[in-house]
N, C-alpha and C. Protein backbone atom coordinates (compact mmCIF):
# COMPACT_ATOMS: atom_id res chain seq x y z
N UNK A 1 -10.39 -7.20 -68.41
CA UNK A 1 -11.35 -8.03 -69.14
C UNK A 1 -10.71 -8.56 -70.43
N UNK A 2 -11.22 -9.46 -70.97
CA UNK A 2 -10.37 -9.98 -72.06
C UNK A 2 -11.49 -10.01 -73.40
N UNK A 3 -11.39 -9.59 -74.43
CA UNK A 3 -12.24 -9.16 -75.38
C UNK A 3 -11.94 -9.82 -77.06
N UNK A 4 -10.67 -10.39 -76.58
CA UNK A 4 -10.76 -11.59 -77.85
C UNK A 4 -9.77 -12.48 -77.72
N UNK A 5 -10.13 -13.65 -78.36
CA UNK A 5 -8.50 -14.45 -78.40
C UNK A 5 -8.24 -15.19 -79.55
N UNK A 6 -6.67 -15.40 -79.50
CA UNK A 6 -6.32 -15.83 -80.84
C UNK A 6 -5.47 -16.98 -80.33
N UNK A 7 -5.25 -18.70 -81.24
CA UNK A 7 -4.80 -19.17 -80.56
C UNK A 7 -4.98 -20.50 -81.32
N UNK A 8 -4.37 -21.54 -80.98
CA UNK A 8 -4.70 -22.87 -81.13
C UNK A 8 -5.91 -23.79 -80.75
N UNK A 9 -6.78 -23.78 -81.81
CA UNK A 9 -7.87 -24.59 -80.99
C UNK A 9 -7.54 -26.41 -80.84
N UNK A 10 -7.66 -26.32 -79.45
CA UNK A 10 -7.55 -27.49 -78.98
C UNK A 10 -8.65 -28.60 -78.88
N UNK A 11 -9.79 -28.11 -78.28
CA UNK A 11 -11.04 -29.24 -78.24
C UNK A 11 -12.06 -27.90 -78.36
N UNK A 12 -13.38 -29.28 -79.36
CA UNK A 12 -14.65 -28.46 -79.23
C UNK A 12 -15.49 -29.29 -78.77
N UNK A 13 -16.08 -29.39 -77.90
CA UNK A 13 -16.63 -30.67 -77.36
C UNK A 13 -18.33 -29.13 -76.76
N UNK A 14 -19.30 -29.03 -77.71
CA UNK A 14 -20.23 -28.20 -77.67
C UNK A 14 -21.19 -28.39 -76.05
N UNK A 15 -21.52 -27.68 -75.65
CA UNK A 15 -20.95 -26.20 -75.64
C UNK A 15 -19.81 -25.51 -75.52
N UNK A 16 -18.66 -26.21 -74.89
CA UNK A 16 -17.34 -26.18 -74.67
C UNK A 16 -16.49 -25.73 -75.63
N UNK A 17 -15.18 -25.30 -75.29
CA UNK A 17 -14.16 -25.42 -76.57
C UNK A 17 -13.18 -24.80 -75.28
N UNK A 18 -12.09 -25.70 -76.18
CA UNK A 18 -10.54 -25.05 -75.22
C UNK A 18 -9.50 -24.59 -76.42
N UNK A 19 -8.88 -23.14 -76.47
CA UNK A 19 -8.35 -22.35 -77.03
C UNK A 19 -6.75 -22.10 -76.28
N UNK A 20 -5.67 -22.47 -76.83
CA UNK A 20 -4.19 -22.36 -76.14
C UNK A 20 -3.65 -21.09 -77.12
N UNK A 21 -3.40 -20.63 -75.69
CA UNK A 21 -2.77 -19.34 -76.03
C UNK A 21 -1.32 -19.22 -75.56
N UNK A 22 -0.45 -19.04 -76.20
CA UNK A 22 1.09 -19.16 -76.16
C UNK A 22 1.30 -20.12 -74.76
N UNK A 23 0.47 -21.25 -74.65
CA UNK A 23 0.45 -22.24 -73.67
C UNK A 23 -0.64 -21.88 -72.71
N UNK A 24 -1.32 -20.98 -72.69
CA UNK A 24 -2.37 -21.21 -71.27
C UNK A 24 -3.81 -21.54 -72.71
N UNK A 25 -4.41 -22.42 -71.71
CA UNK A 25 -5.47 -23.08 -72.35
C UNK A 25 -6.56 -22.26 -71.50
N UNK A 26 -7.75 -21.57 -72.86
CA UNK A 26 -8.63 -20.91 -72.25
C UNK A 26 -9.62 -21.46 -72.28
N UNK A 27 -10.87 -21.70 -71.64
CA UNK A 27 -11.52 -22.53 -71.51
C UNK A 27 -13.04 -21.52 -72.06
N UNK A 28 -13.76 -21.67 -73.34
CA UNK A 28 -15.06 -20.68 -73.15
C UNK A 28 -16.31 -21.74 -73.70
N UNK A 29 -17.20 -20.78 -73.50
CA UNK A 29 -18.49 -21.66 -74.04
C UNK A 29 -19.37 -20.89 -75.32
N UNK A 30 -19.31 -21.51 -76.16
CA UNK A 30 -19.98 -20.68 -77.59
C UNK A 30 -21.22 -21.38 -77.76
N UNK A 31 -21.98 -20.70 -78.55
CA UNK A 31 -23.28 -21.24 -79.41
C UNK A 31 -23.25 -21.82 -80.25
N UNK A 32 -23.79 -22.71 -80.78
CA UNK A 32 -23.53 -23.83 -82.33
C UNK A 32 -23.41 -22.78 -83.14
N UNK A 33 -24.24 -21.60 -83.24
CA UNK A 33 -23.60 -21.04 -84.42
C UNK A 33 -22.43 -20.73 -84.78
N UNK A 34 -21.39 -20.83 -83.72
CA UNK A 34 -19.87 -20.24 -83.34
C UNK A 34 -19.06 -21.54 -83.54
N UNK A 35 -19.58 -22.83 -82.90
CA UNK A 35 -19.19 -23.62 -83.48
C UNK A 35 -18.96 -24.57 -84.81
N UNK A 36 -20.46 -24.18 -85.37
CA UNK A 36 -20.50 -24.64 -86.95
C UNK A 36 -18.91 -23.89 -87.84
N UNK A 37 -19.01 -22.79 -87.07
CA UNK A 37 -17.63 -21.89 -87.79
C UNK A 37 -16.51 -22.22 -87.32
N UNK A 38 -16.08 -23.25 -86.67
CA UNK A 38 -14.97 -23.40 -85.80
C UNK A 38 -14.04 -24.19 -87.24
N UNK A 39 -12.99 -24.09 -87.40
CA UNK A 39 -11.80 -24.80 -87.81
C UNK A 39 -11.55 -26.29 -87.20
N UNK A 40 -11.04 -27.49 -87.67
CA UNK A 40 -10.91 -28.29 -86.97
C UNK A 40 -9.66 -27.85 -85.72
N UNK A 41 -9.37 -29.36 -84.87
CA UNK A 41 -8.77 -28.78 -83.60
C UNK A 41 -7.37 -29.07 -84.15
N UNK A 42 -6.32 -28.04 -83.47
CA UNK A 42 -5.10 -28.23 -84.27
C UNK A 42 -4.67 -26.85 -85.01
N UNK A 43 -6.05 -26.05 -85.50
CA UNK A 43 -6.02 -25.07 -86.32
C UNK A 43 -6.41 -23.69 -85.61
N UNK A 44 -5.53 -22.43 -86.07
CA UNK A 44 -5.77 -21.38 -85.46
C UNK A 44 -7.06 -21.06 -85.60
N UNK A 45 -7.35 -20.42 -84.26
CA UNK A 45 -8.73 -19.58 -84.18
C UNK A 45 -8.80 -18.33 -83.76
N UNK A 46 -9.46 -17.55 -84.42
CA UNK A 46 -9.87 -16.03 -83.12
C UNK A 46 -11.02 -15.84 -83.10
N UNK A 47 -11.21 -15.52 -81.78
CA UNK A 47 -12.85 -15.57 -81.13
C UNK A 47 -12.81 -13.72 -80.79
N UNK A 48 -14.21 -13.28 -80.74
CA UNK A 48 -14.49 -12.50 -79.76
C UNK A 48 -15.00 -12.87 -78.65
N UNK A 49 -14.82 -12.32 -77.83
CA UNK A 49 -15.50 -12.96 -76.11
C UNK A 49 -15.97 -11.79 -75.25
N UNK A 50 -16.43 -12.46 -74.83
CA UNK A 50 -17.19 -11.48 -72.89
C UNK A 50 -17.02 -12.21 -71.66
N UNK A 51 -16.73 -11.83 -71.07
CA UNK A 51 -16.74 -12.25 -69.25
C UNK A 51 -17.21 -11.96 -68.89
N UNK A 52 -17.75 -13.09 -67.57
CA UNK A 52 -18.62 -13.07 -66.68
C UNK A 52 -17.60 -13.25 -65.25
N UNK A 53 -17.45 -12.07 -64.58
CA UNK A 53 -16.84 -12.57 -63.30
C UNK A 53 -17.79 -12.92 -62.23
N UNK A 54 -17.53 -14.03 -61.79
CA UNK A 54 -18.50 -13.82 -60.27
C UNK A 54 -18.10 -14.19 -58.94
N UNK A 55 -18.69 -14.47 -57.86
CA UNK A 55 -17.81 -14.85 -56.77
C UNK A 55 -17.65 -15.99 -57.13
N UNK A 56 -17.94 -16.89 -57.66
CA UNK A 56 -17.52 -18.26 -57.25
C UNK A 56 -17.18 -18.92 -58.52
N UNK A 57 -16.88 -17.85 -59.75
CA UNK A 57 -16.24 -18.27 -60.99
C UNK A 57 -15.93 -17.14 -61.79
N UNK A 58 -14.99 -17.26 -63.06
CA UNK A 58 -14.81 -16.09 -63.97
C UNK A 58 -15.19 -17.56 -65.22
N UNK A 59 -16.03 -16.85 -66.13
CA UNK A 59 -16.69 -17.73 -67.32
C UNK A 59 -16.31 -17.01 -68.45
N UNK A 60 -16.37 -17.36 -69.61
CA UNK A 60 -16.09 -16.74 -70.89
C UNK A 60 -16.33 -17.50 -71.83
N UNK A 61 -17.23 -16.18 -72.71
CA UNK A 61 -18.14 -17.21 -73.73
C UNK A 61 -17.04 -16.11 -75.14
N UNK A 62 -17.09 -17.54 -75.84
CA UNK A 62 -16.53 -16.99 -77.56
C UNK A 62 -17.48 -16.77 -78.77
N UNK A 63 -17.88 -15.86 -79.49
CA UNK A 63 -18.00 -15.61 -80.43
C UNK A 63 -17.26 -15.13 -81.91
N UNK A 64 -17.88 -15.98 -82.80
CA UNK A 64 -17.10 -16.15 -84.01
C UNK A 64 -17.35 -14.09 -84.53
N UNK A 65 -18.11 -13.67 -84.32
CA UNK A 65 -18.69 -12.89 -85.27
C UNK A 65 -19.41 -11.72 -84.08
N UNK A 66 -18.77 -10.03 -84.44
CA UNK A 66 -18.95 -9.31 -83.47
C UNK A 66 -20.78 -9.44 -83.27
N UNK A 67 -21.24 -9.25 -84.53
CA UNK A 67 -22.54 -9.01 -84.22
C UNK A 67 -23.42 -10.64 -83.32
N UNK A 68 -22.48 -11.44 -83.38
CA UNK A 68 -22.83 -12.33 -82.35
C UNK A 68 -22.95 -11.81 -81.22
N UNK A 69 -21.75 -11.36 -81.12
CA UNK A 69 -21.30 -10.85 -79.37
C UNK A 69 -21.90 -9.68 -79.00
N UNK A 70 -22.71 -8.97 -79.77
CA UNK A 70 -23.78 -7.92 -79.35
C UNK A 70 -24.44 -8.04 -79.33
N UNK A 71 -25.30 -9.28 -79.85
CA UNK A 71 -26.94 -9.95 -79.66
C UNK A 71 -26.30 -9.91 -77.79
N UNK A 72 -25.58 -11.45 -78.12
CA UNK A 72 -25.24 -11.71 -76.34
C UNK A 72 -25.46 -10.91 -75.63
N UNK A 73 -24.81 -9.73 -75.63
CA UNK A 73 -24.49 -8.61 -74.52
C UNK A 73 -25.79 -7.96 -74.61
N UNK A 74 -26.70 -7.71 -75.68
CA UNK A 74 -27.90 -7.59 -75.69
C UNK A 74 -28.81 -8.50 -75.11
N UNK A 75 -28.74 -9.45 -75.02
CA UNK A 75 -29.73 -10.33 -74.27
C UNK A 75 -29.55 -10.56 -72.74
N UNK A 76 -28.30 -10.32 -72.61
CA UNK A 76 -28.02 -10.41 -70.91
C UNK A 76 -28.69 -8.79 -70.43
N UNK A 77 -28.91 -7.65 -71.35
CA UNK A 77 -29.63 -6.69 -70.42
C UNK A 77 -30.95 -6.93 -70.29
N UNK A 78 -31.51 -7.50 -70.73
CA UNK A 78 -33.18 -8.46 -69.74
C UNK A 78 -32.81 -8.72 -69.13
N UNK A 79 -33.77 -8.66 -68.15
CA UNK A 79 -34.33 -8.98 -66.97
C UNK A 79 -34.70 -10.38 -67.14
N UNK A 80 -34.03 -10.92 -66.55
CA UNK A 80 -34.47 -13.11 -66.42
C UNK A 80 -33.62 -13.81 -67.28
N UNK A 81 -32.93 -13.46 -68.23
CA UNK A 81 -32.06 -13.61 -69.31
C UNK A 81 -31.01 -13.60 -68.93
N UNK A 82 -29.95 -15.11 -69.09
CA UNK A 82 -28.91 -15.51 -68.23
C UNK A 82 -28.11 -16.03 -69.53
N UNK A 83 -26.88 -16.34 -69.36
CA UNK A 83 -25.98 -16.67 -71.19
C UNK A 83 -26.40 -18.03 -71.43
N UNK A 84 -26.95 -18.68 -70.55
CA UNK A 84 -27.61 -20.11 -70.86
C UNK A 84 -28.55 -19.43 -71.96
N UNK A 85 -29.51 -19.29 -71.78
CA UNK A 85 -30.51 -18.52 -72.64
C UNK A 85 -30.04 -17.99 -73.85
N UNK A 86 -29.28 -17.08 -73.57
CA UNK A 86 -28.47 -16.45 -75.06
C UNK A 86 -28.37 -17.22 -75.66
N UNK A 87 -27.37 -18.00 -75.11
CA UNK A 87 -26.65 -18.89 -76.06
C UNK A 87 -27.25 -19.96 -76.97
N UNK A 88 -28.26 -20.04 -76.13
CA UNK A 88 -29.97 -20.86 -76.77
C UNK A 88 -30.24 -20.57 -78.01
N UNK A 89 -30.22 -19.17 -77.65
CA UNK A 89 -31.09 -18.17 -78.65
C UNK A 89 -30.01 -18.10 -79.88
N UNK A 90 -28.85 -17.93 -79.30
CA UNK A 90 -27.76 -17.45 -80.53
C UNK A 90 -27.32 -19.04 -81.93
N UNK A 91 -27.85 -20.25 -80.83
CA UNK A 91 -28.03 -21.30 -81.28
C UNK A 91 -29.06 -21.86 -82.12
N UNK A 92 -30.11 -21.15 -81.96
CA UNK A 92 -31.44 -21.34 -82.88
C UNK A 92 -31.54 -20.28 -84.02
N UNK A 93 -31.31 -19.38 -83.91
CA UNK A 93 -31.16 -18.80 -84.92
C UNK A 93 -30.29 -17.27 -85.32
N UNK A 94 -30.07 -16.53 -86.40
CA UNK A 94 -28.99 -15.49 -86.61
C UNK A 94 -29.50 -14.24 -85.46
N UNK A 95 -28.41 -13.75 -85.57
CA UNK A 95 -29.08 -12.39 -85.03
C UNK A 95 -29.58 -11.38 -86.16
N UNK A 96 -29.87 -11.73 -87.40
CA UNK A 96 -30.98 -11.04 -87.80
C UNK A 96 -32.16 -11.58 -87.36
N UNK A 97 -32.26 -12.77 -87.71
CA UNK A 97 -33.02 -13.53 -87.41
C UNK A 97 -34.37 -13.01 -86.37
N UNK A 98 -33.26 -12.98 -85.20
CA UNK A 98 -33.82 -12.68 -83.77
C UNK A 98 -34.22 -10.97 -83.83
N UNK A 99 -33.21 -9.98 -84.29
CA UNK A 99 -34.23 -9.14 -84.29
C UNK A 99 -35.02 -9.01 -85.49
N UNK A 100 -35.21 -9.37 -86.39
CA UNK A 100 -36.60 -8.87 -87.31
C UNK A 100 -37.96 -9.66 -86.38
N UNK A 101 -37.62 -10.82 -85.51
CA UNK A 101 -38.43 -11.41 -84.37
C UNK A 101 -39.57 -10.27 -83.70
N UNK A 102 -38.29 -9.15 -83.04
CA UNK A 102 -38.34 -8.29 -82.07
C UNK A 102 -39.07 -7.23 -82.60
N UNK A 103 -38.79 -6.63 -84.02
CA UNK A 103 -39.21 -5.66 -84.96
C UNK A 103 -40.72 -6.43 -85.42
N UNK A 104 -40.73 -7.15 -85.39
CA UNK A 104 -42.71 -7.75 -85.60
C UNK A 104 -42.97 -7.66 -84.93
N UNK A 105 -42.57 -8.14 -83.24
CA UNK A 105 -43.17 -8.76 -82.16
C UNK A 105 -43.59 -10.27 -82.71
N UNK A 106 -43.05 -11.15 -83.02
CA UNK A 106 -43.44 -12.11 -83.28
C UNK A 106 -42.78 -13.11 -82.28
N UNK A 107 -43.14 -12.77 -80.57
CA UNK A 107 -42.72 -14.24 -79.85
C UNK A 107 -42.73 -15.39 -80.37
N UNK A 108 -44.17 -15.64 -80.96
CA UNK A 108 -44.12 -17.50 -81.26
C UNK A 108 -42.95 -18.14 -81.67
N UNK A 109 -42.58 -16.87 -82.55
CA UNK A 109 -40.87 -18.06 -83.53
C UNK A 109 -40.08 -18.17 -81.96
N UNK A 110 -39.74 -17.14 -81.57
CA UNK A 110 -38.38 -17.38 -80.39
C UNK A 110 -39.08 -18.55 -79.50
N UNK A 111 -40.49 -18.78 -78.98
CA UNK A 111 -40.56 -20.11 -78.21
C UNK A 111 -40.19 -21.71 -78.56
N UNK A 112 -39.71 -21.14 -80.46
CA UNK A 112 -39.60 -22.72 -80.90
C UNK A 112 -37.53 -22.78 -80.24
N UNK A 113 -37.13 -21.73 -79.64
CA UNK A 113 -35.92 -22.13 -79.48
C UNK A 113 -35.90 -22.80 -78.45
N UNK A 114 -35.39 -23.95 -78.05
CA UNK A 114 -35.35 -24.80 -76.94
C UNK A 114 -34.93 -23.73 -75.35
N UNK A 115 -36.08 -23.68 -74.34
CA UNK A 115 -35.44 -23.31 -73.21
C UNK A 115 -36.36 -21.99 -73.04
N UNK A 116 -36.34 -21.14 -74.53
CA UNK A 116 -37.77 -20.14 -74.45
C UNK A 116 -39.33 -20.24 -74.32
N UNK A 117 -39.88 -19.81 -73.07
CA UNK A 117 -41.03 -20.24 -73.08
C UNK A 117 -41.69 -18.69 -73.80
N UNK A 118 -43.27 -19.11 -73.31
CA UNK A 118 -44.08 -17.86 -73.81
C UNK A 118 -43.63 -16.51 -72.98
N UNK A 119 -43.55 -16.47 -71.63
CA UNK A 119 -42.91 -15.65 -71.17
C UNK A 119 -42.14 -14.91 -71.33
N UNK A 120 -40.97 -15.57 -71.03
CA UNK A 120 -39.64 -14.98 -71.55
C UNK A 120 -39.53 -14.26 -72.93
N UNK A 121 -40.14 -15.15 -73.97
CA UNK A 121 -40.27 -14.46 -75.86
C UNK A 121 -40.98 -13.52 -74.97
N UNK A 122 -42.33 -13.07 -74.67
CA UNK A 122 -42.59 -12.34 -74.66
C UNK A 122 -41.72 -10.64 -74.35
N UNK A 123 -41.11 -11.24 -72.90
CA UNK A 123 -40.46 -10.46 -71.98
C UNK A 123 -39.62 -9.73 -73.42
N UNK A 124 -38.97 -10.53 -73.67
CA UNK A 124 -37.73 -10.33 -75.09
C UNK A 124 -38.28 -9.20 -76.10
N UNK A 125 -39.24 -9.68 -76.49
CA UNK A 125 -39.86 -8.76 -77.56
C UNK A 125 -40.01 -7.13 -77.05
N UNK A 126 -40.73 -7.17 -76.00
CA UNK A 126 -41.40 -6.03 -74.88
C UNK A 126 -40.19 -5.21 -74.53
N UNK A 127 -39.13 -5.96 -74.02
CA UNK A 127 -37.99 -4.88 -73.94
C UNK A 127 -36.86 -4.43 -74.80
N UNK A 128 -36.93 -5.26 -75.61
CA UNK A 128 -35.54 -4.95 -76.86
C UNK A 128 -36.44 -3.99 -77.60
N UNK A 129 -37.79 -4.05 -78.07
CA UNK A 129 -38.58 -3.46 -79.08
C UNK A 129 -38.24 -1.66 -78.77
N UNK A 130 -38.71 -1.77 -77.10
CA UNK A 130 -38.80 -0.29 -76.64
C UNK A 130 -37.70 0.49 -77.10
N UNK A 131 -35.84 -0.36 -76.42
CA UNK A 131 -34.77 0.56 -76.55
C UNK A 131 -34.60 0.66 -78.22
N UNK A 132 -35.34 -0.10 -78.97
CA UNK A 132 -34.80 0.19 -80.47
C UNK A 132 -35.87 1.83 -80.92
N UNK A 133 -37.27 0.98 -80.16
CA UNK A 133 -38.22 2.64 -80.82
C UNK A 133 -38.00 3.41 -79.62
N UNK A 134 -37.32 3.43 -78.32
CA UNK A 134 -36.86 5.25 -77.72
C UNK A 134 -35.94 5.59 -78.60
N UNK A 135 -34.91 4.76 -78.98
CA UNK A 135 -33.60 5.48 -79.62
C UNK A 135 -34.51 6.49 -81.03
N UNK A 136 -35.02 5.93 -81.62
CA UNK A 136 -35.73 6.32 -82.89
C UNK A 136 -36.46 6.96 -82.41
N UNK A 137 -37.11 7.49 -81.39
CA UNK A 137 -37.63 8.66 -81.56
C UNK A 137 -37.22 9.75 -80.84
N UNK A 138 -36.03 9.28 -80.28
CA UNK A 138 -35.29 10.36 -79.52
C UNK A 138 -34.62 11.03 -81.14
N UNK A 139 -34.15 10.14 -81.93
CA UNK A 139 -33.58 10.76 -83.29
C UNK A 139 -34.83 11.78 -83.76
N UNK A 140 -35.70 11.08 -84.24
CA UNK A 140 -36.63 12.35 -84.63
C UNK A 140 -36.61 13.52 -84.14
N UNK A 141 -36.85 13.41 -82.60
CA UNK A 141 -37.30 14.45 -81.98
C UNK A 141 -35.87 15.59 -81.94
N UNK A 142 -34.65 14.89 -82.30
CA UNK A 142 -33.49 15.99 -82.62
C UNK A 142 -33.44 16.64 -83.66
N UNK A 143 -34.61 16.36 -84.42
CA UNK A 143 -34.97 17.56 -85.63
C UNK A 143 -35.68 18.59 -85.39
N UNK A 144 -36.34 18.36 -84.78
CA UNK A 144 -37.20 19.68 -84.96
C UNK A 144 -38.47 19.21 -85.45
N UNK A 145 -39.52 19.76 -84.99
CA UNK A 145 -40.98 19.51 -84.53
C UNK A 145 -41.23 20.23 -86.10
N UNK A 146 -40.32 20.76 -86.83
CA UNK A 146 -41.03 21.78 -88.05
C UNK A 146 -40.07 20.82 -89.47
N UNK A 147 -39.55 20.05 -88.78
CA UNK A 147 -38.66 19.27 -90.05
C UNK A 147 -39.20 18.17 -90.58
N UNK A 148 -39.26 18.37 -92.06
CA UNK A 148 -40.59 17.29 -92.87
C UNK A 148 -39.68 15.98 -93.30
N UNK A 149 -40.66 14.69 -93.00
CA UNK A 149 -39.69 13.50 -93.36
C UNK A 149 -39.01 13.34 -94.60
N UNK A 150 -37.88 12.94 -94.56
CA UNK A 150 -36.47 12.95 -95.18
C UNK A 150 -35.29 11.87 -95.25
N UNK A 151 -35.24 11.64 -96.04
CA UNK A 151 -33.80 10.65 -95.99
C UNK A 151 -32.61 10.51 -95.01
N UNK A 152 -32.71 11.80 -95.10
CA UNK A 152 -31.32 12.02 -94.29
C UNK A 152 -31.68 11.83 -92.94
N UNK A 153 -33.38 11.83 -92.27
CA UNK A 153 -34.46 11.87 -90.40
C UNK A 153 -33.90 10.44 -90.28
N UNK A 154 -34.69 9.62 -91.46
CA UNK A 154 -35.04 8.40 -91.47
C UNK A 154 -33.69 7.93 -91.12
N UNK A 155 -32.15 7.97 -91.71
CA UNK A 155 -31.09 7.79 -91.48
C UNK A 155 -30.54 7.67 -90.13
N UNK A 156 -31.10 8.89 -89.62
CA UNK A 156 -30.26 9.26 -88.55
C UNK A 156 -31.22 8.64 -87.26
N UNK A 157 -32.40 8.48 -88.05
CA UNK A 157 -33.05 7.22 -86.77
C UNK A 157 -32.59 6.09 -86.80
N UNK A 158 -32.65 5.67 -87.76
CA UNK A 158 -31.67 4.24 -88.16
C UNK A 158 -30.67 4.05 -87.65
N UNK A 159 -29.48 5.27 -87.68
CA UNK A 159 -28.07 5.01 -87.13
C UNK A 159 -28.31 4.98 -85.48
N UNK A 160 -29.23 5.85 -84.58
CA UNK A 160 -29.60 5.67 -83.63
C UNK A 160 -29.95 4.33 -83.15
N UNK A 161 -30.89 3.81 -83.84
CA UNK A 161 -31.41 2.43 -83.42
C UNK A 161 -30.42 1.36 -83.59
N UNK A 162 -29.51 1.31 -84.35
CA UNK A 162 -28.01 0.26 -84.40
C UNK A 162 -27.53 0.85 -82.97
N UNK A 163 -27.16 1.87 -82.95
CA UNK A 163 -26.45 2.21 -81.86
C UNK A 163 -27.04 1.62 -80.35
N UNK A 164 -28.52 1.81 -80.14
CA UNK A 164 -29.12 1.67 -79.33
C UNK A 164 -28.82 0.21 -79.22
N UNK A 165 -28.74 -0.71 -80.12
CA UNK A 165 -28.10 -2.45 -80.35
C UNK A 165 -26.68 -2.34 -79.67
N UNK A 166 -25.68 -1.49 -79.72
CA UNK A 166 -24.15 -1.61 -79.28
C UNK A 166 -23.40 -1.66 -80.25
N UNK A 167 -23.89 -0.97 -81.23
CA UNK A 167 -23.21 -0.39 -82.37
C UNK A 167 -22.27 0.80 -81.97
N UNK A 168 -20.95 1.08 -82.17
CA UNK A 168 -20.88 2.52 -82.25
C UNK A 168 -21.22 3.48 -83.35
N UNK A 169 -21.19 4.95 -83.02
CA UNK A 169 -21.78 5.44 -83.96
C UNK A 169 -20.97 5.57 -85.31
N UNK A 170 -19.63 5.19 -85.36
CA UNK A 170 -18.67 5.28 -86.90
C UNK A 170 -19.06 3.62 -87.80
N UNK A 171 -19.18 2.46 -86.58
CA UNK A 171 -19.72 1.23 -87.55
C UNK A 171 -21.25 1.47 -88.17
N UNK A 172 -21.78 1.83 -87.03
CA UNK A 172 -23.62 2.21 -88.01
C UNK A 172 -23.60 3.38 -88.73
N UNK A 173 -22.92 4.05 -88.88
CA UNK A 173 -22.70 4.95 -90.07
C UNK A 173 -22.13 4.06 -91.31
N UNK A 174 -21.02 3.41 -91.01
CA UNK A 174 -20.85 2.55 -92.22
C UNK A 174 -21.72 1.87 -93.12
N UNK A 175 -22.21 1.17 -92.04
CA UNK A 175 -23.31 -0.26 -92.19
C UNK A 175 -24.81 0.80 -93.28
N UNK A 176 -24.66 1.81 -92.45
CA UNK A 176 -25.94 2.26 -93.34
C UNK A 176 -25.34 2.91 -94.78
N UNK A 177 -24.01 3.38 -94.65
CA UNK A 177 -24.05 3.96 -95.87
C UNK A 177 -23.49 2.89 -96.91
N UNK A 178 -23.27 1.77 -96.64
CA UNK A 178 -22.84 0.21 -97.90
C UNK A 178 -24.98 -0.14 -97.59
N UNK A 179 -25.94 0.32 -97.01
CA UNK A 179 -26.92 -0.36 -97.41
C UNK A 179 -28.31 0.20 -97.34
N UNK A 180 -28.62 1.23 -96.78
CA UNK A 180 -29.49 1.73 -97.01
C UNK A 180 -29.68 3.02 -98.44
N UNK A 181 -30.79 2.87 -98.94
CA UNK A 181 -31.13 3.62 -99.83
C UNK A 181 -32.07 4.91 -99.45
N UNK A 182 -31.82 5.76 -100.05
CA UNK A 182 -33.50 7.59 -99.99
C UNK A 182 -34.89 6.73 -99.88
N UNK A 183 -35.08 5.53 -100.62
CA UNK A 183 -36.43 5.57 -100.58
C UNK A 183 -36.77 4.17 -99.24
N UNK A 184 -36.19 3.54 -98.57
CA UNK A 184 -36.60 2.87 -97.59
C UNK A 184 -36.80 3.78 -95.97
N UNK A 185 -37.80 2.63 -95.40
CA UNK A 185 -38.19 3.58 -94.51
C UNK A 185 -36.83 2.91 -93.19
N UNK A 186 -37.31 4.05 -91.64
CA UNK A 186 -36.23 3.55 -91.04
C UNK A 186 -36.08 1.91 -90.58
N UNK A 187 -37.39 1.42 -90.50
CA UNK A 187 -36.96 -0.31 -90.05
C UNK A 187 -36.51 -0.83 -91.56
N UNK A 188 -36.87 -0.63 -92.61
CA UNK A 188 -36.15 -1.39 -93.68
C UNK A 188 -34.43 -0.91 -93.54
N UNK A 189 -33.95 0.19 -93.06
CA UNK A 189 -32.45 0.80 -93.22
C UNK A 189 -32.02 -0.37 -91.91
N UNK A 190 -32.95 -0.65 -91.33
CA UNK A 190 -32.20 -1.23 -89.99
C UNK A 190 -32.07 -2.49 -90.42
N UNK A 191 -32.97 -2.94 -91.22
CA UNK A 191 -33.24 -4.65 -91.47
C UNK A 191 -31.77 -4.53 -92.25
N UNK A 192 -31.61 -3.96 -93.29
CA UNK A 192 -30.64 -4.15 -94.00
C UNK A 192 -29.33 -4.05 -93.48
N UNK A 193 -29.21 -3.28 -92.65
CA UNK A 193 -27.89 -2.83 -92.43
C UNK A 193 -27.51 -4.60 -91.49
N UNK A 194 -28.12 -4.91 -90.74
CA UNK A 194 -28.55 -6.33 -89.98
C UNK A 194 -28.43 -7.58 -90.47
N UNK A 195 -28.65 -7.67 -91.79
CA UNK A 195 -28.97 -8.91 -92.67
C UNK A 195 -27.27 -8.88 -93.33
N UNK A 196 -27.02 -7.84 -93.83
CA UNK A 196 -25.51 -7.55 -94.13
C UNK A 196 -24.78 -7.87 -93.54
N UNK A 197 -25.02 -7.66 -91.97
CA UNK A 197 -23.63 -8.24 -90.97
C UNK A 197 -23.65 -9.87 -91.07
N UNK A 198 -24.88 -10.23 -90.80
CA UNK A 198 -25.07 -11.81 -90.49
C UNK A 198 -24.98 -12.14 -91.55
N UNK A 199 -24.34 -12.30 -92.97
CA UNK A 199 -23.84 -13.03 -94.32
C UNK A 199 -22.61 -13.69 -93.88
């Protein structure tokens, strides 16, 4: 699998872009947000990426910015949710953006992204919401039924719920300790740690 590239950007022609790599020209498809960040053509680039192999193609989409490329990989585990879609989504707005969306339940905003109907936002909200609150309360429940709320619970739900995103557990340890504070609760440690990446 190929998980990043570095290289000469050659054309960005959106959704498109072609990337030469010590002469092989890679061909991927990014989101405007990936492209607003692009360098003109001529000028080095490095992307993160994901593949899609299938029978009747191998595809590869670039992202400027990891926490791009974990929304993505997050949105392809829905159910009905295809990288057309993502890439929709990653195009309309940040990935904070999209999850503080998920953390309200507020479908309406995600239907203003072109391609999301009521459905689908819905679908979106309904299943990203769950794996963020099982992870968080699978954290709780590794305290102990007699352990009184605490900085350090709230934390370790927090670092859970990044993780549960495709965080590993040494980056969401980071992320929380440059941004969460003792007195926020665990969705404010998450908002923050979130809003930090996407600057």
């Amino acid at each position: 699998m190929i998980g990043r590239l570095k290289g000469i950007l050659l054309e960005k022609t959106p959704p498109g872009l072609v990337v030469d790599v010590h002469g092989v020209g890679y061909e991927l498809d990014a989101s405007m947000t990936t492209h607003y960040a692009l360098p003109v053509a001529g000028e080095t680039v490095e992307l993160f990426t994901h593949m899609v192999v299938r029978e009747d193609a191998q595809l590869l989409y670039g992202f400027a910015t990891l926490s791009e490329r974990r929304l993505f990989r997050l949105l392809l585990s829905v159910n009905g949710v295809g990288a057309k879609v993502a890439l929709s989504i990653l195009s309309g707005m940040t990935p904070d953006e999209f999850l503080t969306c998920v953390a309200t339940g507020d479908s309406h905003r995600l239907t203003k992204v072109p391609g999301i109907g009521k459905k689908t936002a819905e679908r979106l909200v309904f299943d990203l919401k769950d794996k963020v609150e099982a992870a968080s309360e699978s954290a709780g429940a590794g305290h102990g039924a007699t352990a009184s709320p605490s900085a350090g619970s709230a934390r370790a739900q927090a670092e859970d719920a990044l993780m549960a995103l495709g965080y590993k557990q040494a980056e969401a340890g980071k992320l929380l300790e440059r941004t969460a504070t003792a007195e926020q609760s665990v969705e404010e440690m998450i908002r923050g740690a979130l809003r930090s990446i996407s600057r």
